[in-house]
C-alpha atoms as a PDB file:
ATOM      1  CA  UNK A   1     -77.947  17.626  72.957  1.00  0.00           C
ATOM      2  CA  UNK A   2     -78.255  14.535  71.034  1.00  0.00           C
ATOM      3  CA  UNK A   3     -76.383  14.534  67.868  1.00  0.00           C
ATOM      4  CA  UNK A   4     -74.168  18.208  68.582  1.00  0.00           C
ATOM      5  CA  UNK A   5     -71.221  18.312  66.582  1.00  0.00           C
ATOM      6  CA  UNK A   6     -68.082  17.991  68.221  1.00  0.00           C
ATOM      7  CA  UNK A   7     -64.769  19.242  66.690  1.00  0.00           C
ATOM      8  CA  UNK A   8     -64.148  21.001  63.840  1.00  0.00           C
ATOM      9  CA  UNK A   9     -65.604  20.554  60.189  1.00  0.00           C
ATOM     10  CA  UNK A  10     -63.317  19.394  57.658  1.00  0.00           C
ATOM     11  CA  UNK A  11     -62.983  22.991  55.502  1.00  0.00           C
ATOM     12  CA  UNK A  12     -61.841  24.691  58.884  1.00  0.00           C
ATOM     13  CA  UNK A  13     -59.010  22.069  59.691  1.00  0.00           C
ATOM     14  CA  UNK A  14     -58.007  22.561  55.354  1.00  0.00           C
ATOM     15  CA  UNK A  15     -57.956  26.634  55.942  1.00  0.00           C
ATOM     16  CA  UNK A  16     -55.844  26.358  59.382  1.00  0.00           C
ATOM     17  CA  UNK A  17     -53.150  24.156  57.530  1.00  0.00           C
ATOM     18  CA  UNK A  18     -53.020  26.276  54.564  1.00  0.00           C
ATOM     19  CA  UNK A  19     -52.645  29.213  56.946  1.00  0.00           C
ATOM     20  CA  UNK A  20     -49.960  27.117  58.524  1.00  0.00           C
ATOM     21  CA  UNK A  21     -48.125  26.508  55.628  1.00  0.00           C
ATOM     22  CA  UNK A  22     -48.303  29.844  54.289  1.00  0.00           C
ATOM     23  CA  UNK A  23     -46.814  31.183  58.052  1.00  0.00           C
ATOM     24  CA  UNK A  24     -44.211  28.393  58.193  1.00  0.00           C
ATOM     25  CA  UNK A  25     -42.899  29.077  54.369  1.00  0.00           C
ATOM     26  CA  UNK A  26     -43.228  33.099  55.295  1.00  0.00           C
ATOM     27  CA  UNK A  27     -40.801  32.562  58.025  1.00  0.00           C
ATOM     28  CA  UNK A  28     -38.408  29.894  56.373  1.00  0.00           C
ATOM     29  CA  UNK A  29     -38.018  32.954  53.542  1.00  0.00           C
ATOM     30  CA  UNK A  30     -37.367  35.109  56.471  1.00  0.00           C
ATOM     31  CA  UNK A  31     -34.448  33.188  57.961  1.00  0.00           C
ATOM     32  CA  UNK A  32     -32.760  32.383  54.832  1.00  0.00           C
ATOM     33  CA  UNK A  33     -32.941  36.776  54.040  1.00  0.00           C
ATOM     34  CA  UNK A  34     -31.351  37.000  57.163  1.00  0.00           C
ATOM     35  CA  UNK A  35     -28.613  34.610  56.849  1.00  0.00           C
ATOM     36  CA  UNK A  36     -27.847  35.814  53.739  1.00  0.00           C
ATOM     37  CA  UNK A  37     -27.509  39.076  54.825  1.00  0.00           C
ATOM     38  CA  UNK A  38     -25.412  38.226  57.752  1.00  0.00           C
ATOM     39  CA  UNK A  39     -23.022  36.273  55.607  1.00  0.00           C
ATOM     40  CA  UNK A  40     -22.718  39.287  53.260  1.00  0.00           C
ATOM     41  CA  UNK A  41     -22.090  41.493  56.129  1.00  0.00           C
ATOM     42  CA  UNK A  42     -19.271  38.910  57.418  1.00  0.00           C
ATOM     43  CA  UNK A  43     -17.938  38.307  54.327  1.00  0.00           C
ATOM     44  CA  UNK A  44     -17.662  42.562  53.740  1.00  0.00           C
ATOM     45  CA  UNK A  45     -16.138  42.688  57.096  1.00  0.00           C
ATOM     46  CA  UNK A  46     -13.221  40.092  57.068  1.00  0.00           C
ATOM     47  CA  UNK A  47     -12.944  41.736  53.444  1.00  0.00           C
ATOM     48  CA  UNK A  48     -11.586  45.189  54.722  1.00  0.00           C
ATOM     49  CA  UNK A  49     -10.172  43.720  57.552  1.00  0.00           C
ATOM     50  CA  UNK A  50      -7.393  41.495  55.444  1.00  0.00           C
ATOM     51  CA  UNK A  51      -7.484  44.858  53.153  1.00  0.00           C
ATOM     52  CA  UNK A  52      -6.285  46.875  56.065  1.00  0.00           C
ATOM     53  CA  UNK A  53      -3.280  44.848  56.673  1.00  0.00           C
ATOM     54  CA  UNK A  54      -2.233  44.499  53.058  1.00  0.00           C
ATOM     55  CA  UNK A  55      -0.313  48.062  52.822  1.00  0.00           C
ATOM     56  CA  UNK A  56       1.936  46.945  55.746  1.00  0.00           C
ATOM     57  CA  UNK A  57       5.662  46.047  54.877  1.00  0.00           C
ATOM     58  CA  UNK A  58       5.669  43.192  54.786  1.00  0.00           C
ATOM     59  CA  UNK A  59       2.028  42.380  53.714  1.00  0.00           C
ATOM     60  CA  UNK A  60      -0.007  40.109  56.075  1.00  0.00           C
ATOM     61  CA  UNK A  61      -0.250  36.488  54.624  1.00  0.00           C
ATOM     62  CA  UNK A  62      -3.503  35.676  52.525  1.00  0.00           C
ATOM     63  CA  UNK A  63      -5.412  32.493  53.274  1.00  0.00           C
ATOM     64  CA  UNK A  64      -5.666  30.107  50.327  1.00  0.00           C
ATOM     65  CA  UNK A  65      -7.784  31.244  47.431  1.00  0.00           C
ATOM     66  CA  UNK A  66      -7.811  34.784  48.101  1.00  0.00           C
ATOM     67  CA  UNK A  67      -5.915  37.095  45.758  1.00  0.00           C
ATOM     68  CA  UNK A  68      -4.388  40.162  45.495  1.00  0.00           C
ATOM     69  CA  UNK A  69      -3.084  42.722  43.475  1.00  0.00           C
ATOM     70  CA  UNK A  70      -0.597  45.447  44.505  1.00  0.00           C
ATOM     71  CA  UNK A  71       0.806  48.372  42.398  1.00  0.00           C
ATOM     72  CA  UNK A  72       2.679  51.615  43.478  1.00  0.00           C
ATOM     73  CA  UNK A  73       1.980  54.481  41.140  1.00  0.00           C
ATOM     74  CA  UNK A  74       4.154  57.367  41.390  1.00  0.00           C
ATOM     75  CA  UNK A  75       2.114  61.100  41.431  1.00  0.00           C
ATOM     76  CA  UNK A  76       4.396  64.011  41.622  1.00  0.00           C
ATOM     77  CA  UNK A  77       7.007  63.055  44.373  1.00  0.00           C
ATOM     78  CA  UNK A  78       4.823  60.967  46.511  1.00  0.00           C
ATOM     79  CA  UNK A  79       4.227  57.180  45.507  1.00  0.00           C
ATOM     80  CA  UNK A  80       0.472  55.723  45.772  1.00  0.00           C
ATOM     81  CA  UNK A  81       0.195  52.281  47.023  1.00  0.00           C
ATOM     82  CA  UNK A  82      -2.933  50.713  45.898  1.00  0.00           C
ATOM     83  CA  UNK A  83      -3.713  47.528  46.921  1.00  0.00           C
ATOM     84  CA  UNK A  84      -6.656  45.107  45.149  1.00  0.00           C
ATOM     85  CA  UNK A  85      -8.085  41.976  47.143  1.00  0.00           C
ATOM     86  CA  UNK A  86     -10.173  39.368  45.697  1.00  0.00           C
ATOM     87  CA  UNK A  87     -11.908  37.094  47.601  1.00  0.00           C
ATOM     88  CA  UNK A  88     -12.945  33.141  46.737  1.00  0.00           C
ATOM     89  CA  UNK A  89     -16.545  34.040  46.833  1.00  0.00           C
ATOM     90  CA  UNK A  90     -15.668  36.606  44.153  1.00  0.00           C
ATOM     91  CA  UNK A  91     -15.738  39.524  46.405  1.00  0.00           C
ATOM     92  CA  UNK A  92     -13.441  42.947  45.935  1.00  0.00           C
ATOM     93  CA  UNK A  93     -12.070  45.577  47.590  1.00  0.00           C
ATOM     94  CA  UNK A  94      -9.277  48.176  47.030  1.00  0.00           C
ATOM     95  CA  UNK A  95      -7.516  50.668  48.960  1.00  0.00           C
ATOM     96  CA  UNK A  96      -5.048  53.277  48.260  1.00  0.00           C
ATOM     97  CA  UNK A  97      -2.956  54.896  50.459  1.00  0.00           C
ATOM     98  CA  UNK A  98      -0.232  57.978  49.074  1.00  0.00           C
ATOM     99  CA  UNK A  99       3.196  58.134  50.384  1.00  0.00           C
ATOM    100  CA  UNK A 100       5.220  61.327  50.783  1.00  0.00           C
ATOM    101  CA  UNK A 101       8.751  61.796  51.548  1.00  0.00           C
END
């Protein structure tokens, strides 16, 4: 056939980029959501974990920039240890624990 068209017409190749773009930039959002959540999760995790090991005597060390906060309330004849964490990203936990002789 003299004169047939062979390939595609400009307006198709425009719509399969833009469709391109639009899956690329989809999954790019994707990724970063789940990163983000992952880090939250890790960060939540290695929270409690240094939590746990705060009401030991003696206290496990902290790395640098995390704080903490540690007061023993008494309640009736028992004394409640309550311990407050703070990590650098601005994350907290606390945990209490009650002590009875």
């Amino acid at each position: 056939m003299p004169g047939a068209q062979r390939g595609h017409s400009l307006p198709e190749v425009l719509v399969a980029m833009v469709l391109l773009l639009l899956v690329v930039t989809a999954l790019a959002g994707y990724q970063r959501g789940l990163l983000y959540g992952l880090d939250s999760w890790q960060q939540g995790y290695r929270l409690a974990y240094m939590l746990e090991g705060q009401l030991a005597d003696p206290p496990a060390p902290l790395p640098d920039g995390w704080r903490r906060d540690h007061q023993q309330i008494p309640q009736g004849g028992c004394t409640r240890q309550q311990v407050t964490l703070l990590s650098p990203q601005g994350r907290q936990a606390r945990l209490s624990a009650l002590h009875c002789r």
